[in-house]
Protein backbone atom coordinates (compact mmCIF):
# COMPACT_ATOMS: atom_id res chain seq x y z
CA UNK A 1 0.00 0.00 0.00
CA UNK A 2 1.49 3.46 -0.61
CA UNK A 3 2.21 5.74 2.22
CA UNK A 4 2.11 9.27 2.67
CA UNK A 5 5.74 10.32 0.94
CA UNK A 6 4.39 8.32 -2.34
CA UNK A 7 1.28 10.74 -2.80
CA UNK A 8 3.83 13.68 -2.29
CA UNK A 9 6.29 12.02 -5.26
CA UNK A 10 2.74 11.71 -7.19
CA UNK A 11 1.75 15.23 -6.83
CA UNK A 12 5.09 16.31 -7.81
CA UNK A 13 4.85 14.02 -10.41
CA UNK A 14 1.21 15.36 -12.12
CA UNK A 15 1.99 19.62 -10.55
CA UNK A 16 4.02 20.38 -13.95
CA UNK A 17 1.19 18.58 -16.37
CA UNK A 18 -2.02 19.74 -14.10
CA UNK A 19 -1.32 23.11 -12.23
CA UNK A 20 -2.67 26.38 -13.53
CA UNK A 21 -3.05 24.66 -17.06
CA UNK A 22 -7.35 24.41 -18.48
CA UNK A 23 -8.13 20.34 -18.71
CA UNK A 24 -8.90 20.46 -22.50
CA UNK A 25 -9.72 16.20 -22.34
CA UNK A 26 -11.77 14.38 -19.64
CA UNK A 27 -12.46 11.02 -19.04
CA UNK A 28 -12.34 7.88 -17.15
CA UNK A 29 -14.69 5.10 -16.30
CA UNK A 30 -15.08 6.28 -12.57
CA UNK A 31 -18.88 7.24 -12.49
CA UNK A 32 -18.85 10.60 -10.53
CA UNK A 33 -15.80 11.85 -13.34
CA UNK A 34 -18.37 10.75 -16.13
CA UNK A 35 -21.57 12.49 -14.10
CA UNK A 36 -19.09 16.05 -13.43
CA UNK A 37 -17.32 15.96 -16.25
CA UNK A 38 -19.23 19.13 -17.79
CA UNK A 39 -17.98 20.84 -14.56
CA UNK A 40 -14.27 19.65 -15.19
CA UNK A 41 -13.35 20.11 -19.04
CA UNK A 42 -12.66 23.40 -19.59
CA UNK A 43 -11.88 24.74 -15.99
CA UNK A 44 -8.23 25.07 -14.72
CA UNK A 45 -6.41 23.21 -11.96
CA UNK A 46 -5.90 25.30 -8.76
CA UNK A 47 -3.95 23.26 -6.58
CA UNK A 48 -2.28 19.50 -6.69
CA UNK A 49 -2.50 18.70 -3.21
CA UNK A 50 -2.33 15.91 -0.96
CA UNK A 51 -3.12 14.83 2.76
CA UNK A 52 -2.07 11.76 4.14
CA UNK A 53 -2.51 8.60 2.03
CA UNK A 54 -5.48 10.88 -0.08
CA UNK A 55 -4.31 13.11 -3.25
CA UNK A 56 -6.79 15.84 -4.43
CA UNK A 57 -7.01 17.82 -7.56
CA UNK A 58 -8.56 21.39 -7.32
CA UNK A 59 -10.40 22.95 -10.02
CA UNK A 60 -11.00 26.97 -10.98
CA UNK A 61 -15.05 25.81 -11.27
CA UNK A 62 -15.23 24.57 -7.32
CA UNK A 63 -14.98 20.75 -8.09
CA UNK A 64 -11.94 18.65 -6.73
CA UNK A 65 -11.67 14.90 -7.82
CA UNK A 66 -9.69 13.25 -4.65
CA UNK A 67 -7.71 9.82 -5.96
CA UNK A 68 -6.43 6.72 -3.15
CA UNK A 69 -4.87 4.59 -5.08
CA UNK A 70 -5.66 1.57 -2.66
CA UNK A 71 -3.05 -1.72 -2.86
CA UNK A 72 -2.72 -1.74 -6.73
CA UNK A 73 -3.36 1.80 -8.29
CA UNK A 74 -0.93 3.70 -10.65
CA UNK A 75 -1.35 7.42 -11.30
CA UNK A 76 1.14 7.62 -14.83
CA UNK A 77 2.36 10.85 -16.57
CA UNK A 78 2.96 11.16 -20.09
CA UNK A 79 3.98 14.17 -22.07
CA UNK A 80 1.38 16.44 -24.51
CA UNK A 81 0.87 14.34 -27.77
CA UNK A 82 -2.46 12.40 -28.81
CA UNK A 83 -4.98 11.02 -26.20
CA UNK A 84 -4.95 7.31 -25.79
CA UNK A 85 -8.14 5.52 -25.11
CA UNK A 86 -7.28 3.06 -22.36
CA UNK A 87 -9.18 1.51 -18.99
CA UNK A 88 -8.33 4.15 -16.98
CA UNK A 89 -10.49 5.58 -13.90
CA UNK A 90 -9.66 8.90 -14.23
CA UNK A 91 -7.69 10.22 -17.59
CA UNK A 92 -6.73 14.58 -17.48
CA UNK A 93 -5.23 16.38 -20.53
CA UNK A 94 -4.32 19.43 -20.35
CA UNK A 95 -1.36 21.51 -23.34
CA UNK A 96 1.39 19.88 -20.87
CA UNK A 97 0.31 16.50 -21.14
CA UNK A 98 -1.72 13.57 -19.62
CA UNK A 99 -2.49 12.21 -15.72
CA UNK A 100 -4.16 8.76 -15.61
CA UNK A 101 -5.02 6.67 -12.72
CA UNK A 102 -5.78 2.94 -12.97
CA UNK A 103 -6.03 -0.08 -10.86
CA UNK A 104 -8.17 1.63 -8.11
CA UNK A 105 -12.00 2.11 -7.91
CA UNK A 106 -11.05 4.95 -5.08
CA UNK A 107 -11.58 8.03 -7.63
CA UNK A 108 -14.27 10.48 -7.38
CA UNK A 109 -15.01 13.90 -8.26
CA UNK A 110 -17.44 16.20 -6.65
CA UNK A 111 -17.80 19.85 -5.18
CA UNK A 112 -14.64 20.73 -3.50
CA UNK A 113 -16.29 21.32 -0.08
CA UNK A 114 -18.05 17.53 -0.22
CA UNK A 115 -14.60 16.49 -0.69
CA UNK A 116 -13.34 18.03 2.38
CA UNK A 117 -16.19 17.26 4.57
CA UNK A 118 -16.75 13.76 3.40
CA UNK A 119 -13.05 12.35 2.95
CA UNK A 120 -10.58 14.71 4.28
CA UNK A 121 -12.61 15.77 7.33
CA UNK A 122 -12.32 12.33 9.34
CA UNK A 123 -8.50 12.15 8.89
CA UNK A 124 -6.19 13.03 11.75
CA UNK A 125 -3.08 15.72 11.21
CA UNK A 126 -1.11 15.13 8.29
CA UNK A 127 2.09 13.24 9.12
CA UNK A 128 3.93 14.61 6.41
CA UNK A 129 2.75 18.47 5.92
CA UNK A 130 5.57 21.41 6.97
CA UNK A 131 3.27 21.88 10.21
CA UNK A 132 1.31 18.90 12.26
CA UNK A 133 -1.43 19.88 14.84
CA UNK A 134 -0.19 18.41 18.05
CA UNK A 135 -3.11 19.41 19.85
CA UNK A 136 -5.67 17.74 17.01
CA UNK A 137 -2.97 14.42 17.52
CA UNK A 138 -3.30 14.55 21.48
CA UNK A 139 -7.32 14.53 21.24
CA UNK A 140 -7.64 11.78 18.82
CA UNK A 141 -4.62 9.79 20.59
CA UNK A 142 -6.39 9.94 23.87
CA UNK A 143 -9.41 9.07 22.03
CA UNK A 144 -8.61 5.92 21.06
CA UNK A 145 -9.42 2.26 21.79
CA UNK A 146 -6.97 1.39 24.66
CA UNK A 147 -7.19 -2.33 22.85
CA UNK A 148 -5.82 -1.12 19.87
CA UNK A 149 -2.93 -2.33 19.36
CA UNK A 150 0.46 -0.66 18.12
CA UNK A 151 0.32 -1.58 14.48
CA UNK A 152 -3.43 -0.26 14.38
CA UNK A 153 -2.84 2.81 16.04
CA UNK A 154 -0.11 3.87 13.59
CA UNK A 155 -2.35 3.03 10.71
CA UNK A 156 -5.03 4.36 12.56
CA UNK A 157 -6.07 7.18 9.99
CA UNK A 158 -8.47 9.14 12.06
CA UNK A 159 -5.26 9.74 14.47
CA UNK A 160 -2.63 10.50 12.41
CA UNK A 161 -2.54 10.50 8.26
CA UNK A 162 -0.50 8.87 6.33
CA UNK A 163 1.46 5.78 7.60
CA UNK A 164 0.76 2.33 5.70
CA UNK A 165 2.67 -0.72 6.38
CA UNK A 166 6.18 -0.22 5.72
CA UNK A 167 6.48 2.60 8.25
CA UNK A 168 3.74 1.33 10.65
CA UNK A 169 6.89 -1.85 11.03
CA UNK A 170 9.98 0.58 10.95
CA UNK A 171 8.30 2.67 13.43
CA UNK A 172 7.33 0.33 15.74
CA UNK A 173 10.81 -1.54 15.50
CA UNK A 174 12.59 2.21 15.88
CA UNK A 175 10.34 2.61 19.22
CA UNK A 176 11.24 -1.12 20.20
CA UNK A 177 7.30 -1.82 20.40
CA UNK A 178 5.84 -5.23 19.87
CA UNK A 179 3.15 -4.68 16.51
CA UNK A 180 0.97 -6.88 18.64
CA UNK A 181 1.11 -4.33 22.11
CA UNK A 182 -2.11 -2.90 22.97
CA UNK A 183 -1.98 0.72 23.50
CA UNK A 184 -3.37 0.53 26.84
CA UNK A 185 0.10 -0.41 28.23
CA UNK A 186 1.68 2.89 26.87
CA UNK A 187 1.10 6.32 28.23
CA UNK A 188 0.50 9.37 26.02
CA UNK A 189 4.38 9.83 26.11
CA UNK A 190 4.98 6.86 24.01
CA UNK A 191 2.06 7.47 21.55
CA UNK A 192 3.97 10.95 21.04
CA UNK A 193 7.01 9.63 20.41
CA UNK A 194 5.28 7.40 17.90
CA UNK A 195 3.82 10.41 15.71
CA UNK A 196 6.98 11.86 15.90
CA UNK A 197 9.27 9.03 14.58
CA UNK A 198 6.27 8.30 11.85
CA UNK A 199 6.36 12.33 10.87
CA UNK A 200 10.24 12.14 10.54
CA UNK A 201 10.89 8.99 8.61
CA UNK A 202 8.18 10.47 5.97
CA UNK A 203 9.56 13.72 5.49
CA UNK A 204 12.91 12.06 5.44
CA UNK A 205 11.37 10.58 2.31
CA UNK A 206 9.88 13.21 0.06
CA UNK A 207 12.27 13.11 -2.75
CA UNK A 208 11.86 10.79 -5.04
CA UNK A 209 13.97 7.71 -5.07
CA UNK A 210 14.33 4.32 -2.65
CA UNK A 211 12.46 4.70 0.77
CA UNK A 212 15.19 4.32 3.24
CA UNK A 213 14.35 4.46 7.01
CA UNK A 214 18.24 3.28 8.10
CA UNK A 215 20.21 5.58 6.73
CA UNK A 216 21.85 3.34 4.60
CA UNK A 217 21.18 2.81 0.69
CA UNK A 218 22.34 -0.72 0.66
CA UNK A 219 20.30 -1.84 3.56
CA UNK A 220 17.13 0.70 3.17
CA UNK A 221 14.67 -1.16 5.93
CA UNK A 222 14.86 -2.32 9.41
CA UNK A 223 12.38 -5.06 9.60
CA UNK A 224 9.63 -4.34 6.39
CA UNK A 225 10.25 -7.90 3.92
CA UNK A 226 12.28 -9.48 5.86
CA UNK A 227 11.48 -12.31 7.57
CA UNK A 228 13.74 -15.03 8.24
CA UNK A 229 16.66 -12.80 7.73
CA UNK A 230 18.67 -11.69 10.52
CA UNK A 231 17.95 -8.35 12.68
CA UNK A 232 20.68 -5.42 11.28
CA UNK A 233 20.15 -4.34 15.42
CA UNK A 234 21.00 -7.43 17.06
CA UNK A 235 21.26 -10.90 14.89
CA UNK A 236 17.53 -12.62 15.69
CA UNK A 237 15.48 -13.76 13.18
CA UNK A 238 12.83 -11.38 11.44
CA UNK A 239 9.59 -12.71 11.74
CA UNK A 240 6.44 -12.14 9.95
CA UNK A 241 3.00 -12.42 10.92
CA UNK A 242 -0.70 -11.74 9.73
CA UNK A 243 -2.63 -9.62 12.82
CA UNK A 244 -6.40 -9.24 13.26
CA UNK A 245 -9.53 -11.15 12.54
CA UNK A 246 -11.81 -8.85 9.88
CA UNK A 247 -8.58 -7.44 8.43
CA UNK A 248 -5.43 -9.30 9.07
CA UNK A 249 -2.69 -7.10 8.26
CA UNK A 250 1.13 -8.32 7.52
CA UNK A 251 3.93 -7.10 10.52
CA UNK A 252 7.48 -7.45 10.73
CA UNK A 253 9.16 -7.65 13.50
CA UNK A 254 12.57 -8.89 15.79
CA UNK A 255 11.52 -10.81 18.96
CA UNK A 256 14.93 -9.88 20.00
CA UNK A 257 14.40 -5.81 20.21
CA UNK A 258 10.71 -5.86 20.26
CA UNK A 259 9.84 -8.62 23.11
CA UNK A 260 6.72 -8.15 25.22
CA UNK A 261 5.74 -11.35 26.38
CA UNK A 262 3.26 -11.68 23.65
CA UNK A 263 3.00 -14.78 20.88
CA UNK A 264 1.50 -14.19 17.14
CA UNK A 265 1.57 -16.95 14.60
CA UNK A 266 4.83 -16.28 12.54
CA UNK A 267 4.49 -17.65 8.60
CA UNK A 268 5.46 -20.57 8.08
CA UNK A 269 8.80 -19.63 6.39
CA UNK A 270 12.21 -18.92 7.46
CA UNK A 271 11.77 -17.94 11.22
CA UNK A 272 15.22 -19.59 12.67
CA UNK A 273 17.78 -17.37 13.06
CA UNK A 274 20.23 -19.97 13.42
CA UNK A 275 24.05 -19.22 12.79
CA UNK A 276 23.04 -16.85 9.80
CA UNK A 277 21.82 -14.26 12.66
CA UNK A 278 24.68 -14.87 15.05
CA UNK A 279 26.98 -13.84 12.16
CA UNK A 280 24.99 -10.80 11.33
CA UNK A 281 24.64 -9.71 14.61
CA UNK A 282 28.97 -9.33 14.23
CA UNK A 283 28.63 -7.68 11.20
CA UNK A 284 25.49 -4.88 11.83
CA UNK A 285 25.46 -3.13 15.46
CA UNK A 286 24.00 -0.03 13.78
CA UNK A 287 22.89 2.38 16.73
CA UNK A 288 18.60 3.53 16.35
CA UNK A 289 19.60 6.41 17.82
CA UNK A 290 22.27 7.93 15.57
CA UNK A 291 20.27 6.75 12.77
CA UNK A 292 16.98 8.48 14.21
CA UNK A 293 19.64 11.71 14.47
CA UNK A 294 20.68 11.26 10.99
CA UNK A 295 17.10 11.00 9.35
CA UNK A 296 16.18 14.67 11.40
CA UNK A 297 18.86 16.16 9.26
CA UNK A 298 17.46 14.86 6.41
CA UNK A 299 13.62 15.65 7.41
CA UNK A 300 13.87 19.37 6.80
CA UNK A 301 15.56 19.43 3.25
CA UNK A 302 13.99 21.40 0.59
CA UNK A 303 11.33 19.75 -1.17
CA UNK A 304 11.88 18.91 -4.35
CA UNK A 305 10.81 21.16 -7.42
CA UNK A 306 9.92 19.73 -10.83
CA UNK A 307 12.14 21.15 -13.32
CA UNK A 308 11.17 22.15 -17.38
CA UNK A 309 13.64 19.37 -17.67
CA UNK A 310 11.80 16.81 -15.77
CA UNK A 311 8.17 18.12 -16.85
CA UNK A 312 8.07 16.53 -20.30
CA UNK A 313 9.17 13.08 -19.21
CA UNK A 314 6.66 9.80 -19.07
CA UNK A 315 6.30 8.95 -15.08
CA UNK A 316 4.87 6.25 -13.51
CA UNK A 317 3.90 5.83 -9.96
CA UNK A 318 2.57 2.72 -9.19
CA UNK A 319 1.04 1.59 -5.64
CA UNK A 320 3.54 -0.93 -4.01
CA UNK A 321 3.41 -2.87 -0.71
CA UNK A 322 7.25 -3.37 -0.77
CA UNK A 323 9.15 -0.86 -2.87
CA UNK A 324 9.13 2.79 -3.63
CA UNK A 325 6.89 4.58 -6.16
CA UNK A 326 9.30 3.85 -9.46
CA UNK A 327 9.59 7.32 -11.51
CA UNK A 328 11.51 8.43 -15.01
CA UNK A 329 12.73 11.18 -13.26
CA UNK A 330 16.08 11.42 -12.56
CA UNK A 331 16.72 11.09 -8.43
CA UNK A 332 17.42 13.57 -6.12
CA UNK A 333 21.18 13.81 -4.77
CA UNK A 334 20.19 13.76 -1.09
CA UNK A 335 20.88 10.90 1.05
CA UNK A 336 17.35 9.34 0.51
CA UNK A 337 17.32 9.04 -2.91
CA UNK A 338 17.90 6.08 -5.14
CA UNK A 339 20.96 4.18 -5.10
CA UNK A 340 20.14 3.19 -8.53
C-alpha cells in the first residue's frame, strides 16, 4: 500500500502537467468523473495537493476529484501528444500533457467542499505536511481504543494521516514496540514519540527515489520484507505475521528488540535465526539512535521542485506494498534518494 511520501512524489509528479493549465480532455470510467465531467473540461487546476494517504485535484469551477490509489493503483504521466483511449479511472489532458489513474476504484469527483467534509474531514493531522497539529494528535490519541494495538494505532487514519505498512513496522521496530502491544500499556508519552518518529521517517522521504528508514542505501529497511533474515540491530530472526480477525494485516518484527511477552503466529517460512543471525549480529550493530539523528537532518531538506527538464518526461507511480513509487525522473542527490 502506498504511504504518505508516495502521494507527495505523485503530486510532484502530475503539478508540472495539471497546475494552472485548463483540462482540455476528460475522461475515465469512474462514475462521478463521467456524471461532473461538464464541470471539469474546460476549468483550470488550482492546486495538486495531498493529505495523508489521499491526493486531491482542485479545479477553478469549485470541483476537486480526490484519488487513493488503494493496494494496486498507478497514477502515470505522459507528455502532450495524442490522447490514448485506455481503462483508466480517471484520464486529465491538459497543453502539458496527460495524468491517468488505474487499478483503483477509489476516484471520485465532486464539489470541492463535499470532498473536504466527506473524505478529508475524518482524517487526523497530516504526518507529512511542513506543520502537524499536536493538539488535534493529542485529542484523537487519547481518544482511542486502549485495545488497539500498536500496528493499528499507527495506521489508525483518524489519528494521524499517512502511515501504511512499511512505516507502521519501521516505526514500531525504531520505538522497540511489539506490533501486537495494545496501547493501553503505553502512556500518552509513548504514543507521542510514535507520531513523531512516523512524521520524521516520511519527510525524510519526500524526494523521489528508494524509501530508506536506516540511513543506509544498501540496507534501506529495518524489519519491512524481511522475515527469516537476521535483525541489522542485534542478529535474531525477522519474523512475519498476519494480525487481526476482519482485516489481518502483515507485521514485521525482531523478537529480539521488540519482546513483550506476547506470541502471534509467525508464517510458516524462514523464522530460525540460526548461525546466519549470530553472524549478522557481528557484522550490523548499527545504533537507532544515531540513525533516528541522521534522518532529522534529512527531514527538513527542501522539497523537491519539478524542473522544465523533468516536466516533459513519461512517469509512472505505481502503488507498491514493498518498494518505492518507481519514476523516469532522474533522483534527487540527497541521502534518501535512489541508489540506482
Amino acid at each position: 500500500m502506498p504511504e504518505g511520501d508516495s502521494y507527495v512524489h505523485a503530486a510532484h509528479a502530475a503539478r508540472p502537467v495539471l497546475l494552472g493549465e485548463q483540462v482540455l480532455t476528460v475522461a475515465g470510467s469512474a462514475p462521478s468523473v463521467r456524471r461532473y465531467s461538464a464541470r471539469i473540461l474546460g476549468s483550470t487546476v488550482t492546486a495538486v495537493r495531498t493529505h495523508g494517504k489521499h491526493l486531491v485535484i482542485d479545479l477553478e469551477s469549485g470541483y476537486s476529484v480526490h484519488v487513493h490509489l488503494a493496494m494496486n493503483g498507478t497514477l502515470r504521466v505522459r507528455p502532450a501528444g495524442p490522447v490514448r483511449p485506455g481503462p483508466a479511472r480517471l484520464l486529465l489532458a491538459t497543453a502539458q500533457g496527460v495524468v491517468t489513474v488505474s487499478g483503483t476504484r477509489d476516484v471520485e469527483a465532486d464539489r470541492t467542499p463535499a470532498i473536504e467534509a466527506r473524505v478529508l474531514g475524518p482524517l487526523g493531522p497530516d504526518l507529512i505536511a511542513d506543520e502537524f497539529d499536536w493538539d488535534d494528535f493529542a485529542k484523537r490519541a487519547r481518544g482511542a481504543d486502549p485495545a488497539t494495538t500498536v500496528a493499528d494505532f499507527l495506521l489508525d487514519q483518524r489519528v494521524m494521516a499517512g502511515v501504511g505498512n512499511v512505516y507502521k513496522c519501521e516505526v514500531a521496530f525504531l520505538e522497540r514496540l511489539h506490533p501486537a502491544q495494545p496501547i493501553a500499556t503505553l502512556d500518552f508519552a509513548r504514543l507521542h514519540d510514535l507520531a513523531e518518529r512516523s512524521r520524521t521517517l516520511l519527510r525524510a522521504n519526500r524526494r523521489p527515489g528508494r524509501r530508506i528508514t536506516t540511513g543506509d542505501y544498501r540496507r534501506p529497511l529495518w524489519v519491512y520484507g524481511r522475515d527469516g533474515r537476521a535483525c541489522r540491530r542485534c542478529g535474531t530472526a525477522v519474523r512475519r505475521a498476519w494480525f487481526g480477525s476482519a482485516e489481518p494485516q502483515v507485521r514485521y518484527w525482531c523478537p529480539g528488540c521488540q519482546h513483550d511477552g506476547m506470541t502471534a503466529r509467525p508464517h510458516a517460512a524462514g523464522c530460525d535465526g540460526g548461525r546466519r543471525g549470530r553472524r549478522a549480529s557481528r557484522r550490523f550493530r548499527w545504533p537507532v539512535v544515531g540513525v533516528v539523528s541522521t534522518m532529522t537532518r534529512w527531514a527538513h531538506a527542501a522539497e523537491p521542485t519539478c524542473s522544465p527538464k523533468t516536466a516533459g518526461r513519461r512517469t509512472t507511480i505505481r502503488a507498491s506494498t514493498g518498494r518505492d513509487w518507481p519514476t523516469n525522473a532522474p533522483h534527487s542527490a540527497s541521502p534518501c534518494a535512489s541508489a540506482g
